[in-house]
Protein backbone atom coordinates (compact mmCIF):
# COMPACT_ATOMS: atom_id res chain seq x y z
CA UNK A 1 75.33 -43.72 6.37
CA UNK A 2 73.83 -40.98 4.21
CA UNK A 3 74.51 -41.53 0.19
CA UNK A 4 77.17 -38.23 -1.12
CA UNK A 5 76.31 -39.25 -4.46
CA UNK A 6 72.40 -39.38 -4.07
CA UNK A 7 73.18 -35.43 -2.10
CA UNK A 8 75.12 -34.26 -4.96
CA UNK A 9 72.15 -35.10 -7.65
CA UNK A 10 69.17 -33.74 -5.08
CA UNK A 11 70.99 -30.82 -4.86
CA UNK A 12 72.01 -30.29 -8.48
CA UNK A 13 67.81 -31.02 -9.12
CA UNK A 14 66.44 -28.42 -6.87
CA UNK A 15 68.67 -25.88 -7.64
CA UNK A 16 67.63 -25.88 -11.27
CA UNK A 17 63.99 -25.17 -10.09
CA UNK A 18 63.01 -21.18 -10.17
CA UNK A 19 61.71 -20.46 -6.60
CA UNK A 20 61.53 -17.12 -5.60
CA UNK A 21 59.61 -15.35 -3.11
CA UNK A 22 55.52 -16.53 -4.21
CA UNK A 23 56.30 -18.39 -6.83
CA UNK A 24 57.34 -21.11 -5.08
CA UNK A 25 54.57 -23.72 -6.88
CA UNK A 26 57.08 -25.94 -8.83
CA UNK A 27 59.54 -26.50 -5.96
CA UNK A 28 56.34 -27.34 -3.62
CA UNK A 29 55.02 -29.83 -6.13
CA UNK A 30 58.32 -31.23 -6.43
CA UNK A 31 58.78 -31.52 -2.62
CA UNK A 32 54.89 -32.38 -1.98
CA UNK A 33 55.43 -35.77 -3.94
CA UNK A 34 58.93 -36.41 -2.45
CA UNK A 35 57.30 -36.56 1.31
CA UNK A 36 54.30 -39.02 -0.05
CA UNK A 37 57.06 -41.04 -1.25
CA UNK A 38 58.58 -41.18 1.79
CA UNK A 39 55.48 -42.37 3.41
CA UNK A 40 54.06 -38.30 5.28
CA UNK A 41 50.67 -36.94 5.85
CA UNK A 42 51.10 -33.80 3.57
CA UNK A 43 48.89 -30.97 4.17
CA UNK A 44 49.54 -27.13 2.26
CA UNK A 45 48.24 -24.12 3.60
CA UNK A 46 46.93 -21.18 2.22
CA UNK A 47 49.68 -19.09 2.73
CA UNK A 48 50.07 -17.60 -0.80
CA UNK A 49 46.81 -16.20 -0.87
CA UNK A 50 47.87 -13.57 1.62
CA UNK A 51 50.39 -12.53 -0.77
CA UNK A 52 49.17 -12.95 -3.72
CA UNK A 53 51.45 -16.00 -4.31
CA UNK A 54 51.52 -19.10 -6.15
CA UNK A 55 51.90 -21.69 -3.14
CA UNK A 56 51.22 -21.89 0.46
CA UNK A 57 53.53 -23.50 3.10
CA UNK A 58 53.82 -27.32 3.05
CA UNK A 59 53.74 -29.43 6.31
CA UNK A 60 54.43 -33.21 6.92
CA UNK A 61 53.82 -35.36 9.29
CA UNK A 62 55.76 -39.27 9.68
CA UNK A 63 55.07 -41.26 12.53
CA UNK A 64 57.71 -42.72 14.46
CA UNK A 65 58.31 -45.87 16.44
CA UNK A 66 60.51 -44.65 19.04
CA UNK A 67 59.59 -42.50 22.31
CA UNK A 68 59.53 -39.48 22.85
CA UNK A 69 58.13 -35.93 21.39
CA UNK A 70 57.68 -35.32 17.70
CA UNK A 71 60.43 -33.16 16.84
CA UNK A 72 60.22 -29.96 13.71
CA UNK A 73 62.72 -29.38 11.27
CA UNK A 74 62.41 -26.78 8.43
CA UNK A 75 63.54 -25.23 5.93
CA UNK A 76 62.37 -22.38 3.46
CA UNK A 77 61.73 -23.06 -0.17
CA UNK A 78 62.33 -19.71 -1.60
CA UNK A 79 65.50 -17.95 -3.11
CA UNK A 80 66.72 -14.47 -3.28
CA UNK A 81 66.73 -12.93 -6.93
CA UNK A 82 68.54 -12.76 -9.00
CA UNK A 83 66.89 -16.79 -8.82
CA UNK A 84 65.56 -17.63 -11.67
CA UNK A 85 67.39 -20.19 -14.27
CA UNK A 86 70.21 -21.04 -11.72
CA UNK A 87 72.83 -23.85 -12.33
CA UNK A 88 74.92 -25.66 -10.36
CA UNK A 89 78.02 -26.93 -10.84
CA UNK A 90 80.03 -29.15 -8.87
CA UNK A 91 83.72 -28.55 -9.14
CA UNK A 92 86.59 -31.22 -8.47
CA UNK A 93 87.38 -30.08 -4.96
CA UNK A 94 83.52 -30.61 -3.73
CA UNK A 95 82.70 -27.03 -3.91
CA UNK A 96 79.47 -26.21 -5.48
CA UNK A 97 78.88 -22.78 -7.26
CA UNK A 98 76.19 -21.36 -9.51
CA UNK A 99 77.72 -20.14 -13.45
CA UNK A 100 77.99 -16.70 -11.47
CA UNK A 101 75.09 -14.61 -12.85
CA UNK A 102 72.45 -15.98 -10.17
CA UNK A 103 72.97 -16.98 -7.10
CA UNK A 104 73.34 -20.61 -6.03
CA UNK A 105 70.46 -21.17 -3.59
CA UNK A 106 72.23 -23.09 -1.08
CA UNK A 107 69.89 -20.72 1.08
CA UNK A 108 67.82 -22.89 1.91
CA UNK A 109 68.11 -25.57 -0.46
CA UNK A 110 71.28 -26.88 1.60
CA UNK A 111 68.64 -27.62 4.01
CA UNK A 112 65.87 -28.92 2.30
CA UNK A 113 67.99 -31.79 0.68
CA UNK A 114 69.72 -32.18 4.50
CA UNK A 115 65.97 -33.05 5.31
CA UNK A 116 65.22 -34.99 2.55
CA UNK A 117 68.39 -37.62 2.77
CA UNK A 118 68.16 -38.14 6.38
CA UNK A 119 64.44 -39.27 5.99
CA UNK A 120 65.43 -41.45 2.58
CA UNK A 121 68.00 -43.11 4.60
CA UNK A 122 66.13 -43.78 7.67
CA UNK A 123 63.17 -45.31 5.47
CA UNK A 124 66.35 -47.33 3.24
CA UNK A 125 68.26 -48.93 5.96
CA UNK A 126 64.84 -49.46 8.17
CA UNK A 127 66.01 -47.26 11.19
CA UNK A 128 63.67 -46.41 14.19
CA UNK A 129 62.81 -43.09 14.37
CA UNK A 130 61.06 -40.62 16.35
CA UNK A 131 57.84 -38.78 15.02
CA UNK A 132 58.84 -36.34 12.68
CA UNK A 133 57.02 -33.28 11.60
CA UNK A 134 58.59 -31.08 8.28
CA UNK A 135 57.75 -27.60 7.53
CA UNK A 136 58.86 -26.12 4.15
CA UNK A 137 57.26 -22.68 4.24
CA UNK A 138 57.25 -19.98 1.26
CA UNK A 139 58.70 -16.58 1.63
CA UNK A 140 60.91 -16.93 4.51
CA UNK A 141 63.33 -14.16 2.27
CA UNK A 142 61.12 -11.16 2.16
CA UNK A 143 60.60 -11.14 6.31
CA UNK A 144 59.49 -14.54 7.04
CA UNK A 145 56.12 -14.02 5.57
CA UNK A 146 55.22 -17.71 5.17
CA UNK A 147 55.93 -18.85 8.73
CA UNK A 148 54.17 -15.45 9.56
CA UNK A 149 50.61 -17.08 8.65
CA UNK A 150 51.40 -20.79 9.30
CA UNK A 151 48.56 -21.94 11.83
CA UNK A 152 50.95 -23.55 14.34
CA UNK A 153 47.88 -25.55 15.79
CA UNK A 154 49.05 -27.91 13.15
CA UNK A 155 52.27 -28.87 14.72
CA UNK A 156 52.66 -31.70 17.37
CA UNK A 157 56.67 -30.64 18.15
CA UNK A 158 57.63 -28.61 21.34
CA UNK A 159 61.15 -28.45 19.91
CA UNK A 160 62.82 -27.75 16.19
CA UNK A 161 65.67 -27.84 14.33
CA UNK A 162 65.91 -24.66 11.36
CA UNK A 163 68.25 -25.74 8.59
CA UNK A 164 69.09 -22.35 7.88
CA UNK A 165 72.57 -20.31 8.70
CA UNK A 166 75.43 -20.11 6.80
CA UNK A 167 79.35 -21.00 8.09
CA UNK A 168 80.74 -24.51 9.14
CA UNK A 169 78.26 -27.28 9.73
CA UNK A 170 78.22 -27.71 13.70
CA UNK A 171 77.35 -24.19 14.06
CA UNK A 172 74.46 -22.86 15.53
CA UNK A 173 72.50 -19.99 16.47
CA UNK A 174 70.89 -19.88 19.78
CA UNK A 175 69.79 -16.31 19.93
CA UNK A 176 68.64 -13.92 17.02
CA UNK A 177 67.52 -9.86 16.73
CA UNK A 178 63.90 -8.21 16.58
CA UNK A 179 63.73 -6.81 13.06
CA UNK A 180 61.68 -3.32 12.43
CA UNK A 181 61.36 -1.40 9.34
CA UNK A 182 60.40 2.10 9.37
CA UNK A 183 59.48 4.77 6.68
CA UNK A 184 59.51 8.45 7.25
CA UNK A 185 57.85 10.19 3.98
CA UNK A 186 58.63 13.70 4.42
CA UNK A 187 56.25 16.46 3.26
CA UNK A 188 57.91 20.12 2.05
CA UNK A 189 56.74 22.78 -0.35
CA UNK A 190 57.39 22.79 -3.72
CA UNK A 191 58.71 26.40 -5.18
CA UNK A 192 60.86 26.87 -8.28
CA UNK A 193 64.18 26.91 -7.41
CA UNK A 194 65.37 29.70 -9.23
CA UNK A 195 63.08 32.09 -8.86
CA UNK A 196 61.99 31.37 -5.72
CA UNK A 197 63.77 29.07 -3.68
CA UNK A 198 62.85 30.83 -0.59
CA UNK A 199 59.49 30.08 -1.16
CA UNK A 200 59.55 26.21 -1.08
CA UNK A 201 60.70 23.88 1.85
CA UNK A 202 62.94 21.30 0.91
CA UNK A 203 61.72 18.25 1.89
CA UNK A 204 65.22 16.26 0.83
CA UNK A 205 67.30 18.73 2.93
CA UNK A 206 65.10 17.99 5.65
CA UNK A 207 65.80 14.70 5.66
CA UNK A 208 69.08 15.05 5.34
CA UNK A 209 69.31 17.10 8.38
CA UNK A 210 67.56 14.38 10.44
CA UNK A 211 69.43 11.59 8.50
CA UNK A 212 73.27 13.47 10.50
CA UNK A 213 71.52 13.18 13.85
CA UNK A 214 70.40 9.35 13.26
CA UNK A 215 73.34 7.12 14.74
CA UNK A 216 73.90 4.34 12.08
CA UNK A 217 75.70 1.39 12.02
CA UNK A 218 76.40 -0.40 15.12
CA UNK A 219 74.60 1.26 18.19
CA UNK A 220 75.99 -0.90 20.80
CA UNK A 221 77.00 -4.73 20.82
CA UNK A 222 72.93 -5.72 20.61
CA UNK A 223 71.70 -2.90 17.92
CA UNK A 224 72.41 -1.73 14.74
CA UNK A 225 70.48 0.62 12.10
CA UNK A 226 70.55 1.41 8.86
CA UNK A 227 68.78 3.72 6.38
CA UNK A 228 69.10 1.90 3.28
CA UNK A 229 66.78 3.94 0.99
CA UNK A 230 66.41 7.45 0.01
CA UNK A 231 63.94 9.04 -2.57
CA UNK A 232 62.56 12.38 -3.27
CA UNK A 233 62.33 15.39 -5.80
CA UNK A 234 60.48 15.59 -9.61
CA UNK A 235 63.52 18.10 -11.10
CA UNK A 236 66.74 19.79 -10.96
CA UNK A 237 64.67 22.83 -10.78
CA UNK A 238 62.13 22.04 -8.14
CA UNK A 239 62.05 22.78 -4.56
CA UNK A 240 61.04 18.78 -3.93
CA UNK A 241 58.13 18.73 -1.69
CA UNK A 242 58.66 14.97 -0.91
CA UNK A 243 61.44 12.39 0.48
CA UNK A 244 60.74 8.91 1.72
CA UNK A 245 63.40 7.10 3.65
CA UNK A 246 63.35 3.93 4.17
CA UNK A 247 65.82 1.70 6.98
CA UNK A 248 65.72 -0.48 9.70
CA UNK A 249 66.43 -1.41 13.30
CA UNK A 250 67.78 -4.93 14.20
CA UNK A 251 68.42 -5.85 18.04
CA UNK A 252 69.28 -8.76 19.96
CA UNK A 253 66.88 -6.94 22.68
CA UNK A 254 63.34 -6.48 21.35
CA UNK A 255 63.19 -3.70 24.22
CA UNK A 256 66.13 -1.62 22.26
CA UNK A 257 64.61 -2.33 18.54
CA UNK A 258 61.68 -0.20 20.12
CA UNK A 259 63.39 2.45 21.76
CA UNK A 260 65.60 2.65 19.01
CA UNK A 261 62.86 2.99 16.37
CA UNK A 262 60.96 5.70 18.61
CA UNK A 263 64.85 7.85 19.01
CA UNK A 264 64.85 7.89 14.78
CA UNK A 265 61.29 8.98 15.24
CA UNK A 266 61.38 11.65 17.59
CA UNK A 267 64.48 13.17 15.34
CA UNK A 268 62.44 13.37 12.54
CA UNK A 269 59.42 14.83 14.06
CA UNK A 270 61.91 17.52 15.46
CA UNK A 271 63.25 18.25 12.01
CA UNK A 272 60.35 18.51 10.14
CA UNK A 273 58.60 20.69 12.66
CA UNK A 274 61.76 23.16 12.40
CA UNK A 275 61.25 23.55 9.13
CA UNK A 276 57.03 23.85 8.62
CA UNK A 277 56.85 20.45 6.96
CA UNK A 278 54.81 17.14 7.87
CA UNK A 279 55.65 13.52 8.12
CA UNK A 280 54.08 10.50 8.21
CA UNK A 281 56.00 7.71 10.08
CA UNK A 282 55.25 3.81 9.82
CA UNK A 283 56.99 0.70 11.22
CA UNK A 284 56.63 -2.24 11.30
CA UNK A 285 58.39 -5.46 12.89
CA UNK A 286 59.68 -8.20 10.52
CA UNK A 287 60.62 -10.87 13.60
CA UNK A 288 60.70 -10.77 17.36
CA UNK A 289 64.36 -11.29 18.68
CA UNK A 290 64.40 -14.39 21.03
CA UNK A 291 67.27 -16.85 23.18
CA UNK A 292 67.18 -20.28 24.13
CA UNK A 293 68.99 -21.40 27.09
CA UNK A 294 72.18 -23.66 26.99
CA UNK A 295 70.87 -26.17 29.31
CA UNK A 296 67.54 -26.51 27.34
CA UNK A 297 67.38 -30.13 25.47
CA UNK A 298 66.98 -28.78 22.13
CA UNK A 299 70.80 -27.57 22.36
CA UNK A 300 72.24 -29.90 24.27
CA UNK A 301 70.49 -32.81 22.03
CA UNK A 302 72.34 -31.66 19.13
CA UNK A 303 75.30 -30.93 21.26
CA UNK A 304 75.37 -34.65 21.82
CA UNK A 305 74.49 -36.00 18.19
CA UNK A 306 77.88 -33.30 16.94
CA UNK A 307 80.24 -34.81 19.98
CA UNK A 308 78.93 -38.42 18.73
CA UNK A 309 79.68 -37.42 14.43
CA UNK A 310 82.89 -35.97 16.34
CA UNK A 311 82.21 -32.69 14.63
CA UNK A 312 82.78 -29.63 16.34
CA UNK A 313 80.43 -27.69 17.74
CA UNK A 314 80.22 -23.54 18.10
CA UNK A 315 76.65 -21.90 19.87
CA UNK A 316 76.28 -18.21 18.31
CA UNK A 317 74.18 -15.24 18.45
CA UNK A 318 73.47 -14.34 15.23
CA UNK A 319 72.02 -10.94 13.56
CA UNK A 320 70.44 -12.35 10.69
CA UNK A 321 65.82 -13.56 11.25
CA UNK A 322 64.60 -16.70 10.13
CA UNK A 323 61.46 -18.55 10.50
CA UNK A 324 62.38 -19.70 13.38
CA UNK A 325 62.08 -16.34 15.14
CA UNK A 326 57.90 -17.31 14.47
CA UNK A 327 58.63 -20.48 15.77
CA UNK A 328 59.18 -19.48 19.08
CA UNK A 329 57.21 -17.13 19.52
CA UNK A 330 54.58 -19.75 18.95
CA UNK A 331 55.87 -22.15 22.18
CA UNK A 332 58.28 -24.03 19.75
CA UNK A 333 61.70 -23.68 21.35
CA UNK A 334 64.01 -23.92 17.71
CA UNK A 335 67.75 -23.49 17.45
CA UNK A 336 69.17 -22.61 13.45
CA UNK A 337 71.47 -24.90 12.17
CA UNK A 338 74.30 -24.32 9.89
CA UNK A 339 73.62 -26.29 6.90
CA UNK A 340 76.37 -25.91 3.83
CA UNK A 341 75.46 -21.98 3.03
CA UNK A 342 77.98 -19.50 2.02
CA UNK A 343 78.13 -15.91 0.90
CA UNK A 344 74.38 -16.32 0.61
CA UNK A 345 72.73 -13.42 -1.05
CA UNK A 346 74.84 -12.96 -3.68
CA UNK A 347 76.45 -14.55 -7.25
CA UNK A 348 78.93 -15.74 -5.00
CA UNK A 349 77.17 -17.77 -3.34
CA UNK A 350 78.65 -21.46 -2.87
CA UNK A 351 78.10 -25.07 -0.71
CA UNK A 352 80.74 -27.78 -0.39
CA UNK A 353 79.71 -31.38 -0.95
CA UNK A 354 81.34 -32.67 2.34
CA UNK A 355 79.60 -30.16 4.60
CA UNK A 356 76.27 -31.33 3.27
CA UNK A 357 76.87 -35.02 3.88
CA UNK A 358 77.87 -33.66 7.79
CA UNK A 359 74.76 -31.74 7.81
CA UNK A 360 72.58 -34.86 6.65
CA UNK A 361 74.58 -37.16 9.15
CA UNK A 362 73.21 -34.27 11.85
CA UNK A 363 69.74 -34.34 10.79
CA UNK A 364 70.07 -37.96 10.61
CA UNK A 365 71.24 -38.36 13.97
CA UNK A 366 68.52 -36.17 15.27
CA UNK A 367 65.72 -37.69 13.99
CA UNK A 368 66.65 -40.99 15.46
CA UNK A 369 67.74 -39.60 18.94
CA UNK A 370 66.12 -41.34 21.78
């Protein structure tokens, strides 16, 4: 029932609009006036002004005339870099791809235009619907800042749908990992290091000392870590009196992110006491890791809409956040639906026409669900 062609041209439209992290304000006008159109109570926050942004979150609200609870879906309106002058092209076999020097922005634009068709055809062919309630926050990229300030008074919903994981439309993740970064900055000596070398303590080899004891990669089946940044030292010739490391800690368990973050620390403090130095150590958590049940009716309702499309359905755990780790912790139980998004995060980056129309025929199916 949803229009392909009508897809193809929203999602050609939005992709050409810059919208990275804060400085989302063109994309947000352009979506603001879309949901008057289609007949919502728009509100924006103030999100941006935490950040120093350009926007805020935006939040809609259509009544429906069926029963039953309002019910959330979102999406995020912000791209990874490189984002800015992107292009879409659609090539004969229904894949879409950016010209390869940005990325596409399927993530989460995939979903926003998912959102936006299901609604256009609902209000087009006159089909009852329940309440629906939209959230298209800012920032959801750079640890889910936008969702991170929402004021969830706002929403009506007990459940939502997240348009926002990549692989095969039918897919969906029904648990996802606590997220902590940490930064050790490492204080030495600094001594010239060839006349007196012996007189400094070397802050990098310090932290390369700690960095051998740190298990990386994948901990256990639940955990991983990863120190992904390393700086320190002013010259070849300087005993550097300064490293800062940089990683993080991602577990399905938000019990293990912690003990896993306080591990790293406890090897550092060890190290740097060894060797007469100083550290400062901060953390801090990105998302809190969460699981909904199988039995609970925000699965099995879309479990029923896929059987009904006769698309097949697969329930993951997934190690990537999203904003709808802040849903839930805010009493809205949310599963993350796959929603046309591949290779996200990089100039590779592509979407396929046909798995867009499945994901609107979803979102469709939901919103008119009795």
């Amino acid at each position: 029932m949803v229009n392909r062609e009508r897809i193809i041209n929203e999602f050609c439209r939005l992709v050409a609009i810059d919208s990275i992290p804060f400085q989302e304000r063109e994309m947000a006008d352009v979506l603001k006036k879309y949901l008057f159109e289609l007949g919502f109570e728009v509100t924006e926050d103030n999100a941006g002004e935490h950040y120093q942004g350009n926007c805020g979150n935006l939040y809609g609200y259509l009544k429906g005339d069926l029963e039953g609870e309002p019910i959330l879906f979102s999406a995020h309106m912000d791209t990874v870099e490189p984002g800015n002058n992107k292009r879409a092209i659609v090539h004969n076999d229904g894949t879409i791809t950016s010209d390869g020097t940005t990325v596409l922005g399927a993530d989460d634009l995939s979903g926003v235009v998912s959102i936006l068709e299901a609604v256009r055809t609902i209000r087009d062919m006159g089909i009852p619907h329940r309440s629906i309630e939209v959230l298209f926050t800012i920032a959801e990229e750079v640890y889910i800042r936008g969702s991170n300030v929402f004021d969830y008074k706002t929403i009506k919903s007990k459940e939502a749908y997240v348009l926002d994981l990549d692989g095969l439309v039918g897919t969906a993740a029904i648990k996802a990992p606590s997220l902590l970064s940490f930064t050790a900055q490492i204080h030495g000596k600094a001594s010239h290091a060839g006349f007196a070398p012996e007189q400094g303590i070397h802050a990098i080899a310090i932290a390369a000392e700690a960095i051998v004891q740190i298990q990386q990669g994948k901990i256990d089946n639940e955990t991983t870590v990863n120190i992904g940044l390393i700086e320190g030292g002013k010259a070849r010739n300087i005993v550097p009196e300064e490293c800062i490391l940089k990683g993080e800690v991602r577990s399905l368990k938000h019990e293990k992110s912690l003990s896993e973050i306080n591990k790293i620390r406890e090897i550092f403090d060890a190290v740097t006491v060894k060797y007469s130095a100083t550290m400062e150590f901060t953390t801090s958590i990105g998302c809190i890791a969460y699981e909904v049940s199988l039995q609970h009716p925000v699965v099995s309702r879309f479990e029923k809409v896929c059987q009904e499309l006769q698309y097949p359905t697969n329930l993951i755990e997934t190690f990537g956040g999203s904003d709808n780790n802040n849903f839930v912790q805010n009493g809205i139980m949310g599963i993350v639906l796959s929603c046309g998004m591949n290779k996200v995060h990089s100039c590779n980056e592509y979407s396929n026409v046909e798995e867009l129309v499945k994901c609107s025929n979803i979102v469709l199916k939901l919103m008119t669900s009795k």
